[in-house]
C-alpha atoms as a PDB file:
ATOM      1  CA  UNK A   1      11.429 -29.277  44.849  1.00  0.00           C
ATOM      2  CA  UNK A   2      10.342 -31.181  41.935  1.00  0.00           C
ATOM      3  CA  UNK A   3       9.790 -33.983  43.998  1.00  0.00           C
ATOM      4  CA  UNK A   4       7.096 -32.159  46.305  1.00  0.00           C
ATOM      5  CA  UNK A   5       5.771 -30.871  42.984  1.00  0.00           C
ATOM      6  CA  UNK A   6       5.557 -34.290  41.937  1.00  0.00           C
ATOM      7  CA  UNK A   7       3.963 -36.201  45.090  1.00  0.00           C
ATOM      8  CA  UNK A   8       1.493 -33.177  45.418  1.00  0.00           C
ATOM      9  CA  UNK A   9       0.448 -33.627  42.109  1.00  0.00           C
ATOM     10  CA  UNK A  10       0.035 -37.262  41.911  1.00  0.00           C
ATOM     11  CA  UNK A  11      -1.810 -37.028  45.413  1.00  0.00           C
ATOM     12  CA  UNK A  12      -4.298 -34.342  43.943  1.00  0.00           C
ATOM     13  CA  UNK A  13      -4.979 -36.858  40.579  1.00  0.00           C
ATOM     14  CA  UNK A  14      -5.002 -40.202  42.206  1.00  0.00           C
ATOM     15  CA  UNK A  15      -5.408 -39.737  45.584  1.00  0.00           C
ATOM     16  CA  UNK A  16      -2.442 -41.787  46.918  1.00  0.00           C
ATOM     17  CA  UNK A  17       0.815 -41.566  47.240  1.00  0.00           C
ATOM     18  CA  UNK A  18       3.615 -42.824  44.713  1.00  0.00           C
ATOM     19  CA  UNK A  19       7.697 -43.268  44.718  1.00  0.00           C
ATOM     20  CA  UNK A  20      10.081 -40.557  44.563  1.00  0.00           C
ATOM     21  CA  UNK A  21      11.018 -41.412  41.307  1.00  0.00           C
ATOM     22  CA  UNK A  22       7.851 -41.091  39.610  1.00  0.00           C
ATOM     23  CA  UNK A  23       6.955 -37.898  41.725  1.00  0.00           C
ATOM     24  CA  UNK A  24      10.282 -36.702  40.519  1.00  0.00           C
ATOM     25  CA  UNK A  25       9.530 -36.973  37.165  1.00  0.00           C
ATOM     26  CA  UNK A  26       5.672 -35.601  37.395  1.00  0.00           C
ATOM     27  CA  UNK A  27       7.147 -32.459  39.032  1.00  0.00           C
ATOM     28  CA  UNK A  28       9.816 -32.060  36.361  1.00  0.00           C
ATOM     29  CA  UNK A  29       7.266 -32.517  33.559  1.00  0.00           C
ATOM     30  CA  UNK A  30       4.692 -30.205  35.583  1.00  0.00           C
ATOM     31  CA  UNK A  31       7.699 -27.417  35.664  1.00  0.00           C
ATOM     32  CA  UNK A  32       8.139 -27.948  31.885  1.00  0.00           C
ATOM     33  CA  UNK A  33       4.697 -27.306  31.124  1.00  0.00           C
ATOM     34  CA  UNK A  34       4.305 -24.249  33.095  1.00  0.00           C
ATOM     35  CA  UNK A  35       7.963 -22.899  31.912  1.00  0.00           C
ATOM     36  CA  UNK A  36       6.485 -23.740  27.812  1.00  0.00           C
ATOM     37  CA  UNK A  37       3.081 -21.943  29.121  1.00  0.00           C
ATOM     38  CA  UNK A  38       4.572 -18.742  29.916  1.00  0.00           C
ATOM     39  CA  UNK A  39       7.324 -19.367  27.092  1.00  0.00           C
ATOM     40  CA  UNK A  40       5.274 -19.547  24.503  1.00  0.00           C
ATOM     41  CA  UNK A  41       2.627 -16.359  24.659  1.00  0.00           C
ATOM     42  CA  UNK A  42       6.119 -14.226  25.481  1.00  0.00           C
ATOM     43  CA  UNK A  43       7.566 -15.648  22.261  1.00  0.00           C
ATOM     44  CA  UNK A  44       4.570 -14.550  20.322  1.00  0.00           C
ATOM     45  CA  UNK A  45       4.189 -11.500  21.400  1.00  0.00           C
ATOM     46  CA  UNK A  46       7.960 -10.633  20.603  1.00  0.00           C
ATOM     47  CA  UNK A  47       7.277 -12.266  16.879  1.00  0.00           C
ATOM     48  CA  UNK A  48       4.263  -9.754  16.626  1.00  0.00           C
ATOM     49  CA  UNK A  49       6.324  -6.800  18.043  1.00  0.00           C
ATOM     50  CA  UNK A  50       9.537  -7.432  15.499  1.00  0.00           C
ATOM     51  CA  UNK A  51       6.982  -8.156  12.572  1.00  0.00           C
ATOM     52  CA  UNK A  52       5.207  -4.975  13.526  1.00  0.00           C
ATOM     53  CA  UNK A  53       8.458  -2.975  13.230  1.00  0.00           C
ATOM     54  CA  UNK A  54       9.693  -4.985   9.938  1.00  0.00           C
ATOM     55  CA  UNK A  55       6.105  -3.417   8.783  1.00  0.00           C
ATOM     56  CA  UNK A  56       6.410  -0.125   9.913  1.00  0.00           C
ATOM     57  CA  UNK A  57       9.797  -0.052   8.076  1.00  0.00           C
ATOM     58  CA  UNK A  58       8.703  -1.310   4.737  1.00  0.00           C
ATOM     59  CA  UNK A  59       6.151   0.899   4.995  1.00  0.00           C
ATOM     60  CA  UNK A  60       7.778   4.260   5.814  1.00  0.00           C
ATOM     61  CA  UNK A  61      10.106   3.011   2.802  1.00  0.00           C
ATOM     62  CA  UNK A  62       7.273   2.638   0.287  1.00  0.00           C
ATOM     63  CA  UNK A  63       5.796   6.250   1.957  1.00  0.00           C
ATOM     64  CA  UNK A  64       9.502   7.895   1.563  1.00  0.00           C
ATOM     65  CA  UNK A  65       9.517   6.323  -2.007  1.00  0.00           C
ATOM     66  CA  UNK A  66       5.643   7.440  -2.644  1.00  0.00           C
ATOM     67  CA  UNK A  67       6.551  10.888  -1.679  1.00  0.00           C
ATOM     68  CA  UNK A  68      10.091  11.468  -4.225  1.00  0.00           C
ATOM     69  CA  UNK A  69       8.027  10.101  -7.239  1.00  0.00           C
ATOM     70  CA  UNK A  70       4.964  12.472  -6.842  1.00  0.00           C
ATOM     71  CA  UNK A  71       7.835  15.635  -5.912  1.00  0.00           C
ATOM     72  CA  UNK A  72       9.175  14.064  -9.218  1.00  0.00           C
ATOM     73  CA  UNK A  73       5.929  13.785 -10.961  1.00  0.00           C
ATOM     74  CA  UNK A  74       5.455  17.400  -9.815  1.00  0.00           C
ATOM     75  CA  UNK A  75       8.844  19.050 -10.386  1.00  0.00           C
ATOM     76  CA  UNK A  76       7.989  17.348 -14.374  1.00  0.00           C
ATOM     77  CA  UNK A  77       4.314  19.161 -14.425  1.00  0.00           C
ATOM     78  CA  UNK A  78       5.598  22.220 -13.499  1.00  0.00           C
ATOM     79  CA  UNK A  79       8.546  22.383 -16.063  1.00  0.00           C
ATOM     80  CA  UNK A  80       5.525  21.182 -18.662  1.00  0.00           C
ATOM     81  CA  UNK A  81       3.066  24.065 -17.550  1.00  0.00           C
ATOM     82  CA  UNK A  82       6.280  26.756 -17.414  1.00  0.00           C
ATOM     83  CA  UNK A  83       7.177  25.386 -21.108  1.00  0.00           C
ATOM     84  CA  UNK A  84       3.460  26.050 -22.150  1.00  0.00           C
ATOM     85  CA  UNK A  85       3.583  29.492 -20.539  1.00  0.00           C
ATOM     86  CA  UNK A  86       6.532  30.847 -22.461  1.00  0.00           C
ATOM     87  CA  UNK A  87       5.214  29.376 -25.618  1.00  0.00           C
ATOM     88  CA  UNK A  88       1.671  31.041 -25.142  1.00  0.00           C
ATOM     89  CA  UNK A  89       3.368  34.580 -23.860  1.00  0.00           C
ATOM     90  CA  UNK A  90       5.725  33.805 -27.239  1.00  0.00           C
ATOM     91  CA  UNK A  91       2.674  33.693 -29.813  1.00  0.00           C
ATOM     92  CA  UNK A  92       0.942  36.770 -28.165  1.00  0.00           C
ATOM     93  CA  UNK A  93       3.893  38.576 -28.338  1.00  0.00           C
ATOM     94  CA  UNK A  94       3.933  37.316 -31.888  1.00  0.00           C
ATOM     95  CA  UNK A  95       0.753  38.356 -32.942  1.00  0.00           C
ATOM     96  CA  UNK A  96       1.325  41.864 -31.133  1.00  0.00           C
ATOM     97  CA  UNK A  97       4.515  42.625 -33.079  1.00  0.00           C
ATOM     98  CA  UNK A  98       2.430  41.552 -36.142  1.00  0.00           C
ATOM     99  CA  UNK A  99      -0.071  43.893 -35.207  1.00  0.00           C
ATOM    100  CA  UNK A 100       2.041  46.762 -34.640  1.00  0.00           C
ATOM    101  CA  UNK A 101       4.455  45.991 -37.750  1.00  0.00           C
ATOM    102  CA  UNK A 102       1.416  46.090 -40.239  1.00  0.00           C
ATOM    103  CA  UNK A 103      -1.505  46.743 -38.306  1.00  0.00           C
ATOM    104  CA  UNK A 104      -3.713  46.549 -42.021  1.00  0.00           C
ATOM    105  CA  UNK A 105      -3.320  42.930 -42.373  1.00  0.00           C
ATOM    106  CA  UNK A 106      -2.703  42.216 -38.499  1.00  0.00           C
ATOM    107  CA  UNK A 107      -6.080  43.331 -38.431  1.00  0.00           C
ATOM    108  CA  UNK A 108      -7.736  40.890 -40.645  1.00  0.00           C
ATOM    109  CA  UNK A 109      -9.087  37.475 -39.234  1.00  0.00           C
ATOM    110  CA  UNK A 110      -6.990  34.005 -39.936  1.00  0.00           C
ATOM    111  CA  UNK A 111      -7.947  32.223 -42.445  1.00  0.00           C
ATOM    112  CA  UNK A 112      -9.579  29.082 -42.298  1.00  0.00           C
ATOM    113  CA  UNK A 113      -6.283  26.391 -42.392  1.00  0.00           C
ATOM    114  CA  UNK A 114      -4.087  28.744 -40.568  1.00  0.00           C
ATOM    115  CA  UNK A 115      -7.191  28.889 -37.908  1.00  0.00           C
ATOM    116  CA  UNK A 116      -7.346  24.903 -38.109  1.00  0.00           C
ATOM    117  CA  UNK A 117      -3.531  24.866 -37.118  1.00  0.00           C
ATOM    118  CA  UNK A 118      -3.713  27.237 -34.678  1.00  0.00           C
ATOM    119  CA  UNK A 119      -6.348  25.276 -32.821  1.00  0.00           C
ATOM    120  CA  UNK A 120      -4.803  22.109 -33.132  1.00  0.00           C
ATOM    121  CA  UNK A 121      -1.654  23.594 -31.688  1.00  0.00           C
ATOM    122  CA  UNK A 122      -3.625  25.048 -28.689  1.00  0.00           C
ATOM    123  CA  UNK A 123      -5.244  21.592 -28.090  1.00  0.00           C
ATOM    124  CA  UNK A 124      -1.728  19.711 -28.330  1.00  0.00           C
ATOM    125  CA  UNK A 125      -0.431  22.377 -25.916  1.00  0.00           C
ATOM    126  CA  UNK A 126      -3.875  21.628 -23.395  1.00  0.00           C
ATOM    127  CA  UNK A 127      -3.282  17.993 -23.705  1.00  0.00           C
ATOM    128  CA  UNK A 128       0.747  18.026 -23.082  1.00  0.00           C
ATOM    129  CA  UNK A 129      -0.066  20.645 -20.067  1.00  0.00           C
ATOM    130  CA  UNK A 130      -2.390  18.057 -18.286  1.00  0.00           C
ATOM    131  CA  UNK A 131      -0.286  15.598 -18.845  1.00  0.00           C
ATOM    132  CA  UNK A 132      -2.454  13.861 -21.808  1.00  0.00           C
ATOM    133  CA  UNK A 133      -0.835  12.719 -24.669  1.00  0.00           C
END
């Protein structure tokens, strides 16, 4: 076989005919070119295909790992704006029994440093409920 290879080849190039040796080895080099020319786009496209599942790994990992730390992120907000919610419904409730216990002086405004505190407090509440420190 790889001598027909060979003397067909070397009859197509040259034109003449040549020993069986040298035909032999033409057609065995001619069969390892063709074997390393379909060889070598089939071993790239199985590289491509394992790299493009290595990928998709790492990146449903980084996705799975993506997704915990915002359900973390929003398990932690929620617990902040719950917090802020009791403590608001606390200070109305507040103010209402201080109403109702002396309803004389629960009428009067607050005075001017007990108004600056209470504001701050409200802003320091705002800032922890978004998150803003």
């Amino acid at each position: 076989m790889f001598i027909t290879i060979g003397l067909a080849i070397a009859k197509a190039i040259t034109g003449n005919k040549i020993p069986e040796a040298g035909a032999r080895i033409i057609g065995i080099g001619a069969f390892l070119a063709l074997i390393l020319a379909i060889a070598a786009p089939v071993k790239c496209a199985y590289d491509r295909s394992v790299i493009a599942k290595h990928d998709q790994a790492r990146q449903a990992e980084i996705d799975r790992a993506r997704l915990e730390a915002e359900r973390s992120a929003n398990a932690s907000q929620a617990a902040r704006d719950s917090s802020f919610a009791t403590s608001q419904a606390d200070i109305k409730e507040g103010m209402n029994d201080a109403r109702t216990n002396d309803p004389a002086h629960g009428a009067r405004p607050v005075g001017p440093v007990s108004q600056s505190y209470y504001d701050r407090l409200r802003e320091q509440q705002q800032h922890r409920s978004t998150g803003k420190h």
